[in-house]
Protein backbone atom coordinates (compact mmCIF):
# COMPACT_ATOMS: atom_id res chain seq x y z
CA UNK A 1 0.00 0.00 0.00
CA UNK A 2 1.02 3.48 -1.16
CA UNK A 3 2.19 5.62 1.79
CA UNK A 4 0.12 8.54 2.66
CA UNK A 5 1.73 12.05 3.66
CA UNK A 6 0.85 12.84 7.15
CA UNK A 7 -2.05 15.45 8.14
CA UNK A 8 -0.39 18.95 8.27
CA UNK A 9 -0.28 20.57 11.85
CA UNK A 10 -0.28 24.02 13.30
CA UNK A 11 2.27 26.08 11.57
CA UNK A 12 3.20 24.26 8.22
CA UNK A 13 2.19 26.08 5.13
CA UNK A 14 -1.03 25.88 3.60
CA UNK A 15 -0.48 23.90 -0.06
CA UNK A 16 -1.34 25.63 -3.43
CA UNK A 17 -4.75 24.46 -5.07
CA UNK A 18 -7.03 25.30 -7.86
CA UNK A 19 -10.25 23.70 -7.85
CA UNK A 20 -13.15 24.38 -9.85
CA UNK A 21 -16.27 26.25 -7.92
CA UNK A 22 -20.17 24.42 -7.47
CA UNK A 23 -21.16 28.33 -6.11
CA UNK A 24 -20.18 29.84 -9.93
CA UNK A 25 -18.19 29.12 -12.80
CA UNK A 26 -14.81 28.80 -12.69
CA UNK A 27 -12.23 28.11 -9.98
CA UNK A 28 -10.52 28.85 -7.17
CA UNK A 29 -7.12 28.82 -5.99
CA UNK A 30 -4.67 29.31 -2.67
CA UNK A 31 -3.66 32.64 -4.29
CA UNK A 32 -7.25 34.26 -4.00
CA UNK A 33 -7.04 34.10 -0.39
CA UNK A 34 -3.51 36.18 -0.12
CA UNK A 35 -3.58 38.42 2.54
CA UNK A 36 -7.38 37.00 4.34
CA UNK A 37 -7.41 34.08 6.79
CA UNK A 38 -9.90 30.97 5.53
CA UNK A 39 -11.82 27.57 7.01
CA UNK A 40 -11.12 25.11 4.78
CA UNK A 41 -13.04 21.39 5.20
CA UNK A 42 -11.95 18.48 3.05
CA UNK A 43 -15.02 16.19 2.74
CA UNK A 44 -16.05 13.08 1.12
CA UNK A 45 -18.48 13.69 -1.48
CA UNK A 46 -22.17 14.76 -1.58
CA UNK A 47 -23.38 10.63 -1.14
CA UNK A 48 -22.04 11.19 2.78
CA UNK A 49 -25.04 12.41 4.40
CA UNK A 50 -22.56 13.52 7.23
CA UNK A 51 -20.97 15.75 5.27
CA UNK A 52 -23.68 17.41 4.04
CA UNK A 53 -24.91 17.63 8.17
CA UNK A 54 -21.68 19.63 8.29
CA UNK A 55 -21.76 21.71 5.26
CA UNK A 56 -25.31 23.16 6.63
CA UNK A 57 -23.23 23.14 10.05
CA UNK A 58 -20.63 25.63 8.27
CA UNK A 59 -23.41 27.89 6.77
CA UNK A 60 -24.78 28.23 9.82
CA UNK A 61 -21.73 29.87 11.05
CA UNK A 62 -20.59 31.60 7.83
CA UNK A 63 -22.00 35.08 8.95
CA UNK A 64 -19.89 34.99 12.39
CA UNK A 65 -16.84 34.22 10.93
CA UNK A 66 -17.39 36.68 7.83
CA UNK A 67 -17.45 39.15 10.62
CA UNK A 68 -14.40 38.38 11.96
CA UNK A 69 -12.72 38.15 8.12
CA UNK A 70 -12.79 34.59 7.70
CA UNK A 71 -14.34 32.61 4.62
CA UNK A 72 -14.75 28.93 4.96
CA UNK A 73 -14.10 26.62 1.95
CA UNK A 74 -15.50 23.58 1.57
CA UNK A 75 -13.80 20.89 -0.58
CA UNK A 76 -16.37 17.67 -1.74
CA UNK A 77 -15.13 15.17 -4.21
CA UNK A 78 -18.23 15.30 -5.89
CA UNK A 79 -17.93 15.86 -9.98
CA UNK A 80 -18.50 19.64 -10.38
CA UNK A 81 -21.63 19.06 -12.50
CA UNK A 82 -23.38 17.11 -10.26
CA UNK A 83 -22.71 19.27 -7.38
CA UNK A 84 -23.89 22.62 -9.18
CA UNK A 85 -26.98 20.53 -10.12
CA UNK A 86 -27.42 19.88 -5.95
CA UNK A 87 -26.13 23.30 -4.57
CA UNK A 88 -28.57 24.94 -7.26
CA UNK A 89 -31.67 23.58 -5.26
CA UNK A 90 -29.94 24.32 -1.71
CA UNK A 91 -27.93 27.00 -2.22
CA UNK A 92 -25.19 27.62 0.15
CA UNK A 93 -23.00 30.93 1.21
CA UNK A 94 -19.90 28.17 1.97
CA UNK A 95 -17.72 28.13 -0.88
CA UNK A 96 -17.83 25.00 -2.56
CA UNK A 97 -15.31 23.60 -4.28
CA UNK A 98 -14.68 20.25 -5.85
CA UNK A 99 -11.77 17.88 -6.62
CA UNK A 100 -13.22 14.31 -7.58
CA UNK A 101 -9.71 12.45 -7.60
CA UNK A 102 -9.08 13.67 -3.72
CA UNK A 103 -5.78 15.47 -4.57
CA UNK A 104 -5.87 18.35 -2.51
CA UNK A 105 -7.12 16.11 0.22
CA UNK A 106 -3.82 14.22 -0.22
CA UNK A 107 -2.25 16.82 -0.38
CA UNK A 108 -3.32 18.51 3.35
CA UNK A 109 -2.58 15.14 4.14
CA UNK A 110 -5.60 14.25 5.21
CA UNK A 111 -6.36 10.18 5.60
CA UNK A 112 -8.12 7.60 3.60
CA UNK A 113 -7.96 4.04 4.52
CA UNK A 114 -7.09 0.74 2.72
CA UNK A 115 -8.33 -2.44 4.09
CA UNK A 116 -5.44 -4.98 4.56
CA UNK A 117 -5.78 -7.98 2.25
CA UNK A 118 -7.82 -11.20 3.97
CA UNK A 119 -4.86 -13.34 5.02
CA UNK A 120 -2.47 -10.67 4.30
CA UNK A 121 0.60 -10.37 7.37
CA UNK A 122 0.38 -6.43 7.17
CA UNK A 123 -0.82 -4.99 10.25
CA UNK A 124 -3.75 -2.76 10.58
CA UNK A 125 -2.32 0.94 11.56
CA UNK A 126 -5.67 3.17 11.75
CA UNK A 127 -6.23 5.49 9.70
CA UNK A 128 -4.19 4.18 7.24
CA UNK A 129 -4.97 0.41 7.28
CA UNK A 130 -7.67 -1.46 8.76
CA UNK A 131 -9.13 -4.92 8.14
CA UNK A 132 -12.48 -5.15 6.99
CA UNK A 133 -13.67 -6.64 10.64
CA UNK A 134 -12.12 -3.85 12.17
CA UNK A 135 -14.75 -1.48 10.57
CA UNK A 136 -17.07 -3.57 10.22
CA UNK A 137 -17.45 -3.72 13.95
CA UNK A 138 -17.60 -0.07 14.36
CA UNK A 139 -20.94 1.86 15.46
CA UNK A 140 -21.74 5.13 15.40
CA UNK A 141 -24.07 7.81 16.10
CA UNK A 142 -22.52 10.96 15.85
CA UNK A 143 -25.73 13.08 15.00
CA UNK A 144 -28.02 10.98 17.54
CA UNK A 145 -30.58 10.66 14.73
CA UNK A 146 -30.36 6.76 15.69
CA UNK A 147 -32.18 5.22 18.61
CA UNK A 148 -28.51 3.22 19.08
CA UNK A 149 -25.70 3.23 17.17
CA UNK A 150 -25.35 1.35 13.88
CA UNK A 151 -22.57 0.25 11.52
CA UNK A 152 -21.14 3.05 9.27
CA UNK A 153 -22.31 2.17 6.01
CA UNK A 154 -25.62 1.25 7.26
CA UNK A 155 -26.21 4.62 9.36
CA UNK A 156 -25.21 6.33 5.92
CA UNK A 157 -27.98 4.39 4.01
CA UNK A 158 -30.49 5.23 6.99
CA UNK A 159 -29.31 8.91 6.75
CA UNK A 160 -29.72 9.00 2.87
CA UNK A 161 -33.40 7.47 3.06
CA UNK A 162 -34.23 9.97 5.47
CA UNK A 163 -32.92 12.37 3.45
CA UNK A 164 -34.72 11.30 0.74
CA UNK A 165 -31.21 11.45 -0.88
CA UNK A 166 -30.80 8.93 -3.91
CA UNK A 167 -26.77 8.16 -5.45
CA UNK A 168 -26.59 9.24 -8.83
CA UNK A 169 -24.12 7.35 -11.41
CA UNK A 170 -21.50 10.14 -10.72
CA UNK A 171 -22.13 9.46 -6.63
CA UNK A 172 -21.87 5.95 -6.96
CA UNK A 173 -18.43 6.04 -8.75
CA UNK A 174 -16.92 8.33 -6.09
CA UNK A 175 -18.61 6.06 -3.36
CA UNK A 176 -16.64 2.96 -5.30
CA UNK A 177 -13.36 4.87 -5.48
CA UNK A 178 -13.15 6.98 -2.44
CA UNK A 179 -15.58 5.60 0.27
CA UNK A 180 -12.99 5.71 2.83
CA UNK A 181 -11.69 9.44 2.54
CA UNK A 182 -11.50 10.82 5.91
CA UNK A 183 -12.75 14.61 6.38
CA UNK A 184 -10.12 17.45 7.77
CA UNK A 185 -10.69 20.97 8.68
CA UNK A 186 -8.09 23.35 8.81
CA UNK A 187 -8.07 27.22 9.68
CA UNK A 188 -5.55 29.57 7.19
CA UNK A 189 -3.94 32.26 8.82
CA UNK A 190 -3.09 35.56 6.54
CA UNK A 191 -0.03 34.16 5.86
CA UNK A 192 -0.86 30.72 4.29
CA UNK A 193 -0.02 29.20 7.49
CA UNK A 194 -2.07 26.66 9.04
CA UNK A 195 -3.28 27.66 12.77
CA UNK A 196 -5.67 25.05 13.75
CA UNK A 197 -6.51 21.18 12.36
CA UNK A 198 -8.70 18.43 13.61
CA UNK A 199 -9.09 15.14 11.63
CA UNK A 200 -11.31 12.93 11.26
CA UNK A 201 -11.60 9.92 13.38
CA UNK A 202 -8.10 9.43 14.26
CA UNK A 203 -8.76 7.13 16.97
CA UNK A 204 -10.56 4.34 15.51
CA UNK A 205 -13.75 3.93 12.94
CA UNK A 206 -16.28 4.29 15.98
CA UNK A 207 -15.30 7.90 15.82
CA UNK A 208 -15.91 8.03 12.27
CA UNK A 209 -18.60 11.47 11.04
CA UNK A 210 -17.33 12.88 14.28
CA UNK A 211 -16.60 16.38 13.10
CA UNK A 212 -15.67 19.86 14.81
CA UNK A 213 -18.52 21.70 16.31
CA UNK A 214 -19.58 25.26 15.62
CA UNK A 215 -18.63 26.46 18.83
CA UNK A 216 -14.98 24.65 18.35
CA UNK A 217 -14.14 26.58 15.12
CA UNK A 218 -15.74 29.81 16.27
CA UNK A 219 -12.91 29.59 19.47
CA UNK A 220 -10.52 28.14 16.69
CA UNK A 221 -11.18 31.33 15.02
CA UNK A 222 -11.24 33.79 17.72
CA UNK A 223 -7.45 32.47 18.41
CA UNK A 224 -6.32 34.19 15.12
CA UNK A 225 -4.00 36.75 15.66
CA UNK A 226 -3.66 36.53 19.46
């Protein structure tokens, strides 16, 4: 298995991107933030119904942190067209960006895991590798939407009936090829510099869809500067 570069901390530099925009046409890169602080949220793509808990989580809050001069950025790895087609009916003042191959989520460093072969001698080393029992033995309920906890991928299909939410052919190929992207956030100073990150689950899969809460990036936030 391929290694993966590690999650970037407090203080390393922010890497360039360009990614193309589901808000508007065309794209966005590292260089249109010069100068202005930014939230920036690596997600799986719009088939995670926990992600899109957290996207509505980060609109909520867009208005405080505009205030105090910070935009949040929100990365799916949704195809572009398919996510204008959603963001069009539920509109959103997050910007939205999208990168279907997970690059600039590799490239923050920011975990997906591989399940280790049946029978293989490779160890498990969460979040990197896990075998299949591993996960599938993990419960969640991070939302408490569930009278108990349930396994991940069936809390997901619970979440998307719910929703009413139904995969597309473009959702179904990034479930296939990127169902075990972890999510990130990370705050941007003015400088490019990265002031505050929290992964994803980096104690085990029953902390899987655990994600930051409003009131944790709003203090993240009101560190800037001090």
């Amino acid at each position: 298995m391929a290694d993966q570069k590690r999650p970037l901390q407090a203080g390393d530099a922010a890497p360039a991107f360009e990614l193309a925009s589901a808000n508007f046409d065309g794209t966005v890169s590292l260089a249109d933030f010069s100068g202005r602080p930014f939230l920036i949220g690596f997600f799986r793509g719009l088939h995670c119904p926990f992600c899109r808990r957290q996207l509505e989580q980060l609109a909520g809050i867009e208005p405080s942190l505009r205030a105090a001069g910070v935009e949040i950025v929100a990365v799916i790895n949704t195809p572009v067209e398919r996510a204008r087609l959603y963001f069009r009916h539920r509109p959103t003042p997050v910007t939205l960006l999208c990168d279907p191959d997970c690059r600039t989520h590799r490239a923050f460093g920011v975990p997906h895991a591989e399940f280790v072969p049946d029978g293989s001698s490779e160890q498990p080393d969460w979040p990197y590798r896990a075998t299949m029992a591993q996960f599938e033995a993990a419960r969640i309920n991070p939302t408490g939407e569930f009278s108990e906890p349930l396994q991940p991928m069936e809390a997901n299909t619970a979440l998307n009936a719910k929703d009413r939410f139904e995969l597309d052919e473009a959702d179904q190929v990034i479930f296939a090829k990127h169902a075990t992207q972890l999510v990130g956030h990370f705050l941007v100073d003015a400088n490019g510099i990265i002031a505050w990150a929290q992964m994803e689950a980096l104690d085990g899969p029953s902390s899987l869809c655990i994600f930051p809460t409003a009131a944790e990036i709003v203090a993240a936030v009101g560190e800037l500067g001090r």
